[in-house]
ModelCIF file with pLDDT and N, C-alpha, C, O atoms, coordinates in Angstrom:
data_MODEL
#
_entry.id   MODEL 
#
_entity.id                         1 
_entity.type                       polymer 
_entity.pdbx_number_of_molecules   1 
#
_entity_poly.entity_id                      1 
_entity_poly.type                           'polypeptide(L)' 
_entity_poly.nstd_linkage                   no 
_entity_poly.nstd_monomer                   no 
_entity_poly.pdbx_seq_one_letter_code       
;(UNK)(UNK)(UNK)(UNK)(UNK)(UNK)(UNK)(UNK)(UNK)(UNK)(UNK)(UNK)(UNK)(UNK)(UNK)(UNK)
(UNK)(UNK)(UNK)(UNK)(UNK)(UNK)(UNK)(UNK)(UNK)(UNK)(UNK)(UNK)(UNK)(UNK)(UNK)(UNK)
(UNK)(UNK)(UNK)(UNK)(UNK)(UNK)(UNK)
;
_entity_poly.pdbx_seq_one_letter_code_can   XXXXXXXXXXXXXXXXXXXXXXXXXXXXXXXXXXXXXXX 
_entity_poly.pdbx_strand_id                 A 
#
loop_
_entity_poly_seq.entity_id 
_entity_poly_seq.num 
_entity_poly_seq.mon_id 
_entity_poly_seq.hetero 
1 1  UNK n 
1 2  UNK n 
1 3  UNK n 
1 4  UNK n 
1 5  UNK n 
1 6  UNK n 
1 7  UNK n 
1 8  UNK n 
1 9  UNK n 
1 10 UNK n 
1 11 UNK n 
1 12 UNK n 
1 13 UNK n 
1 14 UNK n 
1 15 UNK n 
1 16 UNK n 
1 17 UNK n 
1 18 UNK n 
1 19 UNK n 
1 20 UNK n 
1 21 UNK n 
1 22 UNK n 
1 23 UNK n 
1 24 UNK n 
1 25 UNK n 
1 26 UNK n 
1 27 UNK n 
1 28 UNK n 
1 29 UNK n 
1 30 UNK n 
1 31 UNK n 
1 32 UNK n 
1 33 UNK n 
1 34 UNK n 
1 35 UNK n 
1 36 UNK n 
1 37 UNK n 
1 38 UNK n 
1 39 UNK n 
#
_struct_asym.id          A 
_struct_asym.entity_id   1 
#
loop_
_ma_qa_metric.id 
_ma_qa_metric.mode 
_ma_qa_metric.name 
_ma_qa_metric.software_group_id 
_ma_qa_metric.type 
1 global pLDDT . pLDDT 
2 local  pLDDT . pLDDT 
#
_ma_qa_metric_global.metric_id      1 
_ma_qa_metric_global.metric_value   94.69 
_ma_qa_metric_global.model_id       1 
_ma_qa_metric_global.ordinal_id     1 
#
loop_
_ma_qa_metric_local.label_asym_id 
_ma_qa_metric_local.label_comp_id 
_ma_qa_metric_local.label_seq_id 
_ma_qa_metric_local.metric_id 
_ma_qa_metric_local.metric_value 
_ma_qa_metric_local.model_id 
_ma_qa_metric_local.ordinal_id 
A UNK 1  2 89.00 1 1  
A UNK 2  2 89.00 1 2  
A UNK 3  2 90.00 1 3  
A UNK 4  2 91.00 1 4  
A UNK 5  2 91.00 1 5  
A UNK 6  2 93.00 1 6  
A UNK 7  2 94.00 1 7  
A UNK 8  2 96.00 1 8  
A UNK 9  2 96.00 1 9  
A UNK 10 2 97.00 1 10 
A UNK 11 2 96.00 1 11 
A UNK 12 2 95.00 1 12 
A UNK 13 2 95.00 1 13 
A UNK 14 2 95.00 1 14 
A UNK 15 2 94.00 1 15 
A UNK 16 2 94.00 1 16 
A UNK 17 2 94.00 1 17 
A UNK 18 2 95.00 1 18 
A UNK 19 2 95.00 1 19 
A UNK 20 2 97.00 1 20 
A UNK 21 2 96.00 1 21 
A UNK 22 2 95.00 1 22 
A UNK 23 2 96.00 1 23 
A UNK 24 2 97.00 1 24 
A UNK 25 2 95.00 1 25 
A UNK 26 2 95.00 1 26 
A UNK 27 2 97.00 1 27 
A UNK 28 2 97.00 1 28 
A UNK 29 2 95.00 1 29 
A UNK 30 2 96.00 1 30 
A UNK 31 2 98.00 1 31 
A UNK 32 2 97.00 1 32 
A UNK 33 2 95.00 1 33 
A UNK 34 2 96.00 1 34 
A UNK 35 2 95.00 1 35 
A UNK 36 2 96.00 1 36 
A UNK 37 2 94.00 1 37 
A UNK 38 2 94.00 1 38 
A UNK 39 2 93.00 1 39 
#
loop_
_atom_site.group_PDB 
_atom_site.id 
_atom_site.type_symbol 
_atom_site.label_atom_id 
_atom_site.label_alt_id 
_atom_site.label_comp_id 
_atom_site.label_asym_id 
_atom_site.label_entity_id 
_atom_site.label_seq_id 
_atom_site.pdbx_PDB_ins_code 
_atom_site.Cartn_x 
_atom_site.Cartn_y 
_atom_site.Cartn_z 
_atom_site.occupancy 
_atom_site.B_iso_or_equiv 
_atom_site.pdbx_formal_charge 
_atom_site.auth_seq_id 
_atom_site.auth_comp_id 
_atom_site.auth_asym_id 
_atom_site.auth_atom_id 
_atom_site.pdbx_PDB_model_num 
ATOM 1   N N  . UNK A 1 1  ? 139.008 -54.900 -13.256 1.00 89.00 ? 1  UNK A N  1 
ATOM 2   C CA . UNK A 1 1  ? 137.601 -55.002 -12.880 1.00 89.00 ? 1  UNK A CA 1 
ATOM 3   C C  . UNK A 1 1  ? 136.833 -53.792 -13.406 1.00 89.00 ? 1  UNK A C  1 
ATOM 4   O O  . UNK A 1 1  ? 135.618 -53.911 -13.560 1.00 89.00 ? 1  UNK A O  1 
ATOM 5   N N  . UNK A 1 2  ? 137.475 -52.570 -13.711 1.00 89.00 ? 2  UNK A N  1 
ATOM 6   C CA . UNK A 1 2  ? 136.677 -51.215 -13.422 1.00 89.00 ? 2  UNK A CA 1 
ATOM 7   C C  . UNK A 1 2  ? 136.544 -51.280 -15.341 1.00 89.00 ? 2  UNK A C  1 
ATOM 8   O O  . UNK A 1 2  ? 135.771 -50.574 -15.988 1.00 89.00 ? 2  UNK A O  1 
ATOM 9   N N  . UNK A 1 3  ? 137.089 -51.860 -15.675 1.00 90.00 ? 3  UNK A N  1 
ATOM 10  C CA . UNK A 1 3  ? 137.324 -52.007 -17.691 1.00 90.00 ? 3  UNK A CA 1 
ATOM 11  C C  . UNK A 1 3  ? 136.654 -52.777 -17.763 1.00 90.00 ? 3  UNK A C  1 
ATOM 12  O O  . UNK A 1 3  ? 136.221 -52.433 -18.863 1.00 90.00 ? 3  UNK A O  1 
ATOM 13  N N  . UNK A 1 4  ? 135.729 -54.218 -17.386 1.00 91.00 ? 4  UNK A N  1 
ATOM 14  C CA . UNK A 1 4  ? 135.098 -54.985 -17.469 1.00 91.00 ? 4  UNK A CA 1 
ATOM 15  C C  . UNK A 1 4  ? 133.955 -54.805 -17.483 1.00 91.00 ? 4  UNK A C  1 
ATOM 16  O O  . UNK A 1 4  ? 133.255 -55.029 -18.470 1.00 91.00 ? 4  UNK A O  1 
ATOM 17  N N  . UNK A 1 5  ? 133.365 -54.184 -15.943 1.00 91.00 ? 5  UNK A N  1 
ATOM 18  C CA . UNK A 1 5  ? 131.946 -53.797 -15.420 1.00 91.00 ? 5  UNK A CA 1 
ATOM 19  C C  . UNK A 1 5  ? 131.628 -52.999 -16.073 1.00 91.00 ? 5  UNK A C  1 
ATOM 20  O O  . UNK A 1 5  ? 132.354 -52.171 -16.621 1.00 91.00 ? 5  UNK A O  1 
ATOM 21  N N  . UNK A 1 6  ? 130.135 -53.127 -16.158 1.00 93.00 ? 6  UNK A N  1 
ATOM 22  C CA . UNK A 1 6  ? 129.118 -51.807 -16.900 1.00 93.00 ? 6  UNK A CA 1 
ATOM 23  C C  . UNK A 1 6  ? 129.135 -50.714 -15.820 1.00 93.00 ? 6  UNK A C  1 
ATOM 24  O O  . UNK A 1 6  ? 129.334 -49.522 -16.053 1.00 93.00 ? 6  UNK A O  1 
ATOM 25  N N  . UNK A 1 7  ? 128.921 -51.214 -14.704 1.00 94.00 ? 7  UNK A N  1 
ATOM 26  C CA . UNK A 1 7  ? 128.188 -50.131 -13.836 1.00 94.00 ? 7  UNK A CA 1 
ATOM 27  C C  . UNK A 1 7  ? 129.589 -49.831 -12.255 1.00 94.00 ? 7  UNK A C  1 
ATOM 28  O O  . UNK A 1 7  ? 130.451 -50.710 -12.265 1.00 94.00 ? 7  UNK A O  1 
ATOM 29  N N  . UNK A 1 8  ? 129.671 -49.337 -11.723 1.00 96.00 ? 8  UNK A N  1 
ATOM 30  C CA . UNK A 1 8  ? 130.192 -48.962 -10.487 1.00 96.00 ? 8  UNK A CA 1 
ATOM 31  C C  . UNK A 1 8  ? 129.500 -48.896 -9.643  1.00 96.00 ? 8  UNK A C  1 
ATOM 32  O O  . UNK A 1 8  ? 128.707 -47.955 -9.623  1.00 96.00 ? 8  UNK A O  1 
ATOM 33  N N  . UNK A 1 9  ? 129.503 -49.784 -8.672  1.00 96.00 ? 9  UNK A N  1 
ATOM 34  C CA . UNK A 1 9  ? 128.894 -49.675 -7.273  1.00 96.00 ? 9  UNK A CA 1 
ATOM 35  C C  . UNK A 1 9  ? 128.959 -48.623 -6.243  1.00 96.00 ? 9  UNK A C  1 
ATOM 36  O O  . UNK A 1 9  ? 129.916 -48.540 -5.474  1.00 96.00 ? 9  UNK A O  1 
ATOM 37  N N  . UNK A 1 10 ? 127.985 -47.843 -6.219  1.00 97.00 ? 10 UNK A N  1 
ATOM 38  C CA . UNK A 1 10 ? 127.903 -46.985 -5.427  1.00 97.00 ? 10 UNK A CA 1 
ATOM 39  C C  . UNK A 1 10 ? 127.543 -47.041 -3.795  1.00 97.00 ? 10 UNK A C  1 
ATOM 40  O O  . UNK A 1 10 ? 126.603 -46.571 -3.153  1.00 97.00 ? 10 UNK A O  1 
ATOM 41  N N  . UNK A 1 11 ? 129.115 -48.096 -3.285  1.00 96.00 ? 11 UNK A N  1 
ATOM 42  C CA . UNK A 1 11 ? 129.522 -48.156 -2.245  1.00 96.00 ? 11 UNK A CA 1 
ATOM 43  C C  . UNK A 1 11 ? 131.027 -47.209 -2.064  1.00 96.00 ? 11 UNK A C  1 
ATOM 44  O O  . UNK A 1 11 ? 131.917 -46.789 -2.804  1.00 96.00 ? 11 UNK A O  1 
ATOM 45  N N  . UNK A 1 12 ? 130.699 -47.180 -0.686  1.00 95.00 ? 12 UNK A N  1 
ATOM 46  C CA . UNK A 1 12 ? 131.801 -45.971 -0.192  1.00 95.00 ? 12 UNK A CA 1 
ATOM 47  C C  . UNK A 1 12 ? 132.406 -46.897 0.932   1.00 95.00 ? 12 UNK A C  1 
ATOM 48  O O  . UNK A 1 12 ? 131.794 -47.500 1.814   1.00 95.00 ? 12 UNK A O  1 
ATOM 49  N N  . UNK A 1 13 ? 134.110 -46.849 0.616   1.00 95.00 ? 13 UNK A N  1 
ATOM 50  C CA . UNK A 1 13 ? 134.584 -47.602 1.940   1.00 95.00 ? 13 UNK A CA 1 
ATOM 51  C C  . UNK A 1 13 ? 136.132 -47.284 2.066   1.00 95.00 ? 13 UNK A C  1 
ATOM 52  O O  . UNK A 1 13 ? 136.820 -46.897 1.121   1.00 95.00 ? 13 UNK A O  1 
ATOM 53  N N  . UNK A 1 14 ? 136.514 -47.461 3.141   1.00 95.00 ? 14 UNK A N  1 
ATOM 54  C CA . UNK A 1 14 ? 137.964 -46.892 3.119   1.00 95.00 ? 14 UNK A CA 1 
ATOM 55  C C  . UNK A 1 14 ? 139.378 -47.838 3.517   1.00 95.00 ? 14 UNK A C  1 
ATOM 56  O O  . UNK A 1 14 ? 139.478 -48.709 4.381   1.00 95.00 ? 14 UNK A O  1 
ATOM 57  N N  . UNK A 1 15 ? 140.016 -47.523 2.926   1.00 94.00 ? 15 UNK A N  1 
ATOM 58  C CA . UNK A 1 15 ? 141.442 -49.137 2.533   1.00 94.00 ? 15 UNK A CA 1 
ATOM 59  C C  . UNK A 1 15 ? 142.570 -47.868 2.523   1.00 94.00 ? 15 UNK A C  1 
ATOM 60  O O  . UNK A 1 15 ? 142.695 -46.830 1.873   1.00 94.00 ? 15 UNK A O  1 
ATOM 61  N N  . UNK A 1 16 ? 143.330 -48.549 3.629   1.00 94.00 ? 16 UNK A N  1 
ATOM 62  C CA . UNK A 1 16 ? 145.093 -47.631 3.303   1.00 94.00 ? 16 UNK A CA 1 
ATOM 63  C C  . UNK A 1 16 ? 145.626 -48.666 2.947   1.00 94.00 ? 16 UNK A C  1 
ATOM 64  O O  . UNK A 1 16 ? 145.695 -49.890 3.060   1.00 94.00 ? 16 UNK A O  1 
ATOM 65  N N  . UNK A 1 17 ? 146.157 -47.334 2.249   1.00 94.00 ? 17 UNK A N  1 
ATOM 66  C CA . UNK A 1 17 ? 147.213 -47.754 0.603   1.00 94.00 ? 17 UNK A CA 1 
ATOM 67  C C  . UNK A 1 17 ? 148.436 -46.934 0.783   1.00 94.00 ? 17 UNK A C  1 
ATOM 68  O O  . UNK A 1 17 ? 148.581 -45.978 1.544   1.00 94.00 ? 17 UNK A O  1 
ATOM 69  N N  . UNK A 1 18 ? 149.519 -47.597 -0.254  1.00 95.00 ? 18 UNK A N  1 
ATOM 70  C CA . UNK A 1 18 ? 150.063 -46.487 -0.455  1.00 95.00 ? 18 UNK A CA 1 
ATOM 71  C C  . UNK A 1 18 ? 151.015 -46.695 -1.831  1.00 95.00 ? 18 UNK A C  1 
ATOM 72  O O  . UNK A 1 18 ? 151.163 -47.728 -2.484  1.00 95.00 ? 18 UNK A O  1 
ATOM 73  N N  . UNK A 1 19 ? 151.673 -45.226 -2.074  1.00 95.00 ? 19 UNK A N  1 
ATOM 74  C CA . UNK A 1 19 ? 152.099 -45.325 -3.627  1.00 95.00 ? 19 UNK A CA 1 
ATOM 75  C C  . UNK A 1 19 ? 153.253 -45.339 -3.325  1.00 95.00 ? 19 UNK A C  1 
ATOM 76  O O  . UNK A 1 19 ? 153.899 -44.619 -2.563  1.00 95.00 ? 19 UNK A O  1 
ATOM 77  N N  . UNK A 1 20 ? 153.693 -46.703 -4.321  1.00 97.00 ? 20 UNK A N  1 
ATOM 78  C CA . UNK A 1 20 ? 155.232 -47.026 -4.112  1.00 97.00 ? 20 UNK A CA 1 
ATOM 79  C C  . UNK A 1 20 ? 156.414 -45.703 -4.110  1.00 97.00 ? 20 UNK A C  1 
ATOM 80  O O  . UNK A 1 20 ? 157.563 -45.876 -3.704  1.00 97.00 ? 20 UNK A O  1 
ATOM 81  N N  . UNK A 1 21 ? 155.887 -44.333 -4.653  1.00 96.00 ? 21 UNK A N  1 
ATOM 82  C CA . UNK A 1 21 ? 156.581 -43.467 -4.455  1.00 96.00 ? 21 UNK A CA 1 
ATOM 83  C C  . UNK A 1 21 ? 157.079 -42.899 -3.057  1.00 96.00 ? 21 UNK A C  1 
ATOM 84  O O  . UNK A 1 21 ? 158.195 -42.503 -2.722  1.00 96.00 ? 21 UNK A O  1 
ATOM 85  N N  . UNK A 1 22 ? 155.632 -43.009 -2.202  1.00 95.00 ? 22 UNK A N  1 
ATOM 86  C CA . UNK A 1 22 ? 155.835 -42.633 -0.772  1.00 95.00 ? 22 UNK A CA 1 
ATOM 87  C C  . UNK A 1 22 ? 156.462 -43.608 0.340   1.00 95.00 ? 22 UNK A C  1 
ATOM 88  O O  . UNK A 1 22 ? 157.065 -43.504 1.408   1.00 95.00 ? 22 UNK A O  1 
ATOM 89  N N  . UNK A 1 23 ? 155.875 -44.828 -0.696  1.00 96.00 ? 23 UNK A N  1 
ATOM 90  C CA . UNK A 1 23 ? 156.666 -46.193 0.070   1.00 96.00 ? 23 UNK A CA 1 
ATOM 91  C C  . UNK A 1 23 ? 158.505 -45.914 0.002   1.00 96.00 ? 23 UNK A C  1 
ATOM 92  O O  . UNK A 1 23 ? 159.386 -46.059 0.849   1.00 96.00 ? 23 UNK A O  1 
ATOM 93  N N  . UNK A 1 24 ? 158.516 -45.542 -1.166  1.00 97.00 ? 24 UNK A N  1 
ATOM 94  C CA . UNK A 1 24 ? 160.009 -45.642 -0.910  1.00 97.00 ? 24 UNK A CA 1 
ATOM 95  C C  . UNK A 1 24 ? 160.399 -44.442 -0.181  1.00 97.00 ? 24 UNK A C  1 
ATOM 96  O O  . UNK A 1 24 ? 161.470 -44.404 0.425   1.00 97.00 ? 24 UNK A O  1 
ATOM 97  N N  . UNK A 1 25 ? 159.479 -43.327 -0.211  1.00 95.00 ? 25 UNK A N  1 
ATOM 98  C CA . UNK A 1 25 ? 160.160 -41.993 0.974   1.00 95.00 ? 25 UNK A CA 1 
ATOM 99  C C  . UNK A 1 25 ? 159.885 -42.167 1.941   1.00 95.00 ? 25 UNK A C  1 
ATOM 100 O O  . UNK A 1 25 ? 160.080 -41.192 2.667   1.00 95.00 ? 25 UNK A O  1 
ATOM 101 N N  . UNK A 1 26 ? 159.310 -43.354 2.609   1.00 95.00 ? 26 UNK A N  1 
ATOM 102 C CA . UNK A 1 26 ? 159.244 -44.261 3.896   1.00 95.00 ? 26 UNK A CA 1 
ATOM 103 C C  . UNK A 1 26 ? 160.699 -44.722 3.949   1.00 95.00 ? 26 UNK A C  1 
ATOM 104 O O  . UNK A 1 26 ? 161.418 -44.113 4.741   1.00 95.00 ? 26 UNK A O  1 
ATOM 105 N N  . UNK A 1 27 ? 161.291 -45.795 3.160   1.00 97.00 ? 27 UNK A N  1 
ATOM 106 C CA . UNK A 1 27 ? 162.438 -46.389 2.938   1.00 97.00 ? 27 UNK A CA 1 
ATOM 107 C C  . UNK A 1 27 ? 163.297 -45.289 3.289   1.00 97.00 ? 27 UNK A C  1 
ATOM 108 O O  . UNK A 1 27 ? 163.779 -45.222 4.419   1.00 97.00 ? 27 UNK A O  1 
ATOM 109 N N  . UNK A 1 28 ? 163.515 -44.464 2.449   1.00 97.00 ? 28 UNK A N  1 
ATOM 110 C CA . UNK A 1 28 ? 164.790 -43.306 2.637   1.00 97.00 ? 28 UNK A CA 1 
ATOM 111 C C  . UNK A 1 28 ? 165.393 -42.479 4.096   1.00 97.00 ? 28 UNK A C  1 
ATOM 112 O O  . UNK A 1 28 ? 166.397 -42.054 4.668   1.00 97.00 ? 28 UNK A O  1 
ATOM 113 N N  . UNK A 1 29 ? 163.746 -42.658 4.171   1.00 95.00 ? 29 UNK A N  1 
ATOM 114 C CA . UNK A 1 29 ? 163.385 -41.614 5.974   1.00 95.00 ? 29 UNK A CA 1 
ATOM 115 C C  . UNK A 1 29 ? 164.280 -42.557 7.076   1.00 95.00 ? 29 UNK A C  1 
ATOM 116 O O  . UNK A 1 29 ? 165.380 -42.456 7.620   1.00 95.00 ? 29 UNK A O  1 
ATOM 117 N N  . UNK A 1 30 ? 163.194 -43.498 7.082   1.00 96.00 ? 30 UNK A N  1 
ATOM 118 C CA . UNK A 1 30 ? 164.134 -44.543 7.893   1.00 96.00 ? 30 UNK A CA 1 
ATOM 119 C C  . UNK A 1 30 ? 165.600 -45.069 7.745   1.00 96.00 ? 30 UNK A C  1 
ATOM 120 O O  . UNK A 1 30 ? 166.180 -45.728 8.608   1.00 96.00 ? 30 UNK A O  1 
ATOM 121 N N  . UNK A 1 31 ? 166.099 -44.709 6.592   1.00 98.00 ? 31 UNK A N  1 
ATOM 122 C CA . UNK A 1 31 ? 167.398 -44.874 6.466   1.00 98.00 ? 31 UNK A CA 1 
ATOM 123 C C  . UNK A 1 31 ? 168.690 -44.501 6.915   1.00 98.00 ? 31 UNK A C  1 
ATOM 124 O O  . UNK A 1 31 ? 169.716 -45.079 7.275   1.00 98.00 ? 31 UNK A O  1 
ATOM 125 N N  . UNK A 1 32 ? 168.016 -42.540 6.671   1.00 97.00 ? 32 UNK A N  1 
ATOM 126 C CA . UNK A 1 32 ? 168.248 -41.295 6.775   1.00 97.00 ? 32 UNK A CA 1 
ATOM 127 C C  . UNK A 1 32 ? 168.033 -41.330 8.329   1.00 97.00 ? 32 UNK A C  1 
ATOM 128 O O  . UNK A 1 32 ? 168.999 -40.803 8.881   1.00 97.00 ? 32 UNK A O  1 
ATOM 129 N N  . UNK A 1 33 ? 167.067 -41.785 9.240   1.00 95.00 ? 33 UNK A N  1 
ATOM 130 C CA . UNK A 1 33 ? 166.879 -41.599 10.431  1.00 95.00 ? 33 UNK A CA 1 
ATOM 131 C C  . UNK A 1 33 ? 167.529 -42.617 11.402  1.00 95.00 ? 33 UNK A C  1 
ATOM 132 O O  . UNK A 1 33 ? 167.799 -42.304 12.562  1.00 95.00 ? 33 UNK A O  1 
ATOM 133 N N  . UNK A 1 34 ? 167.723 -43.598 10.991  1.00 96.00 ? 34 UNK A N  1 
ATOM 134 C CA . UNK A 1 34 ? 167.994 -44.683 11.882  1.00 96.00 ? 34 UNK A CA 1 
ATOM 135 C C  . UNK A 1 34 ? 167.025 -45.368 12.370  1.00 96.00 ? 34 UNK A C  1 
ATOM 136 O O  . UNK A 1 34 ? 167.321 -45.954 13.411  1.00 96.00 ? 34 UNK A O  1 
ATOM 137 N N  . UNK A 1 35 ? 165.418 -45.584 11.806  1.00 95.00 ? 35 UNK A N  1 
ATOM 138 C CA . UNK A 1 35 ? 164.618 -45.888 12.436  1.00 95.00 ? 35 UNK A CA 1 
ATOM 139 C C  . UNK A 1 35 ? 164.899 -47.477 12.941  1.00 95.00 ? 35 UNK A C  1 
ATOM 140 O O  . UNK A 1 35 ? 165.529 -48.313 12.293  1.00 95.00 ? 35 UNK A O  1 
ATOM 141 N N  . UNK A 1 36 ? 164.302 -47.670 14.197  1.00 96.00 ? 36 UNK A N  1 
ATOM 142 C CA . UNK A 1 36 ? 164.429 -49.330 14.532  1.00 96.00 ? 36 UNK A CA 1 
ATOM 143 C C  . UNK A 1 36 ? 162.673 -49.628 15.469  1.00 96.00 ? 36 UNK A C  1 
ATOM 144 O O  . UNK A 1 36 ? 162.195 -49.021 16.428  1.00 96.00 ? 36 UNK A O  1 
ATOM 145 N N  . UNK A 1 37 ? 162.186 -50.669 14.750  1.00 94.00 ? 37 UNK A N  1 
ATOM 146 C CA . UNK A 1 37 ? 160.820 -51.033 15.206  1.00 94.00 ? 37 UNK A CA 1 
ATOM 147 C C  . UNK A 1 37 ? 160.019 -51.919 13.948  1.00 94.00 ? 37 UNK A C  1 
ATOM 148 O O  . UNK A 1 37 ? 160.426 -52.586 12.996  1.00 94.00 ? 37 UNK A O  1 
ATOM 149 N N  . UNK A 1 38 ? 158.377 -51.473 14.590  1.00 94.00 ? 38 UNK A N  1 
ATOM 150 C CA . UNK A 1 38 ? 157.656 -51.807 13.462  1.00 94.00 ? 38 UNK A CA 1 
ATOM 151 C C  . UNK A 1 38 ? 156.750 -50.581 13.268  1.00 94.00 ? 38 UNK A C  1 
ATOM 152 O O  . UNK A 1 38 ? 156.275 -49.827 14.117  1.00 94.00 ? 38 UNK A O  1 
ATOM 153 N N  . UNK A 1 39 ? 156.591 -50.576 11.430  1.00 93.00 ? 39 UNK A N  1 
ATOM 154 C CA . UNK A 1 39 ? 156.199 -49.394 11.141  1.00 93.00 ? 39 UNK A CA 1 
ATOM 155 C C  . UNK A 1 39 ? 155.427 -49.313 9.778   1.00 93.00 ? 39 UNK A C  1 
ATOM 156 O O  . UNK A 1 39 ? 154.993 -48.233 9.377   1.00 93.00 ? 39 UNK A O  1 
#
């Protein structure tokens, strides 16, 4: 979308994300920890 458009909308808004890098040091933690739930 951002290679397409001429212009960028100068709206401000906020979305959690996350980078499959930290996703997987989520994975490891809980591995490493024994976590049990939802998370």
């Amino acid at each position: 979308f951002a290679e397409k458009i001429p212009f960028v909308p100068n709206i401000n808004n906020q979305r959690s994300t996350i980078s499959v890098d930290n996703l997987c040091l989520f994975i490891n933690k809980a591995i490493e920890k024994g976590f049990d739930g939802f998370y």
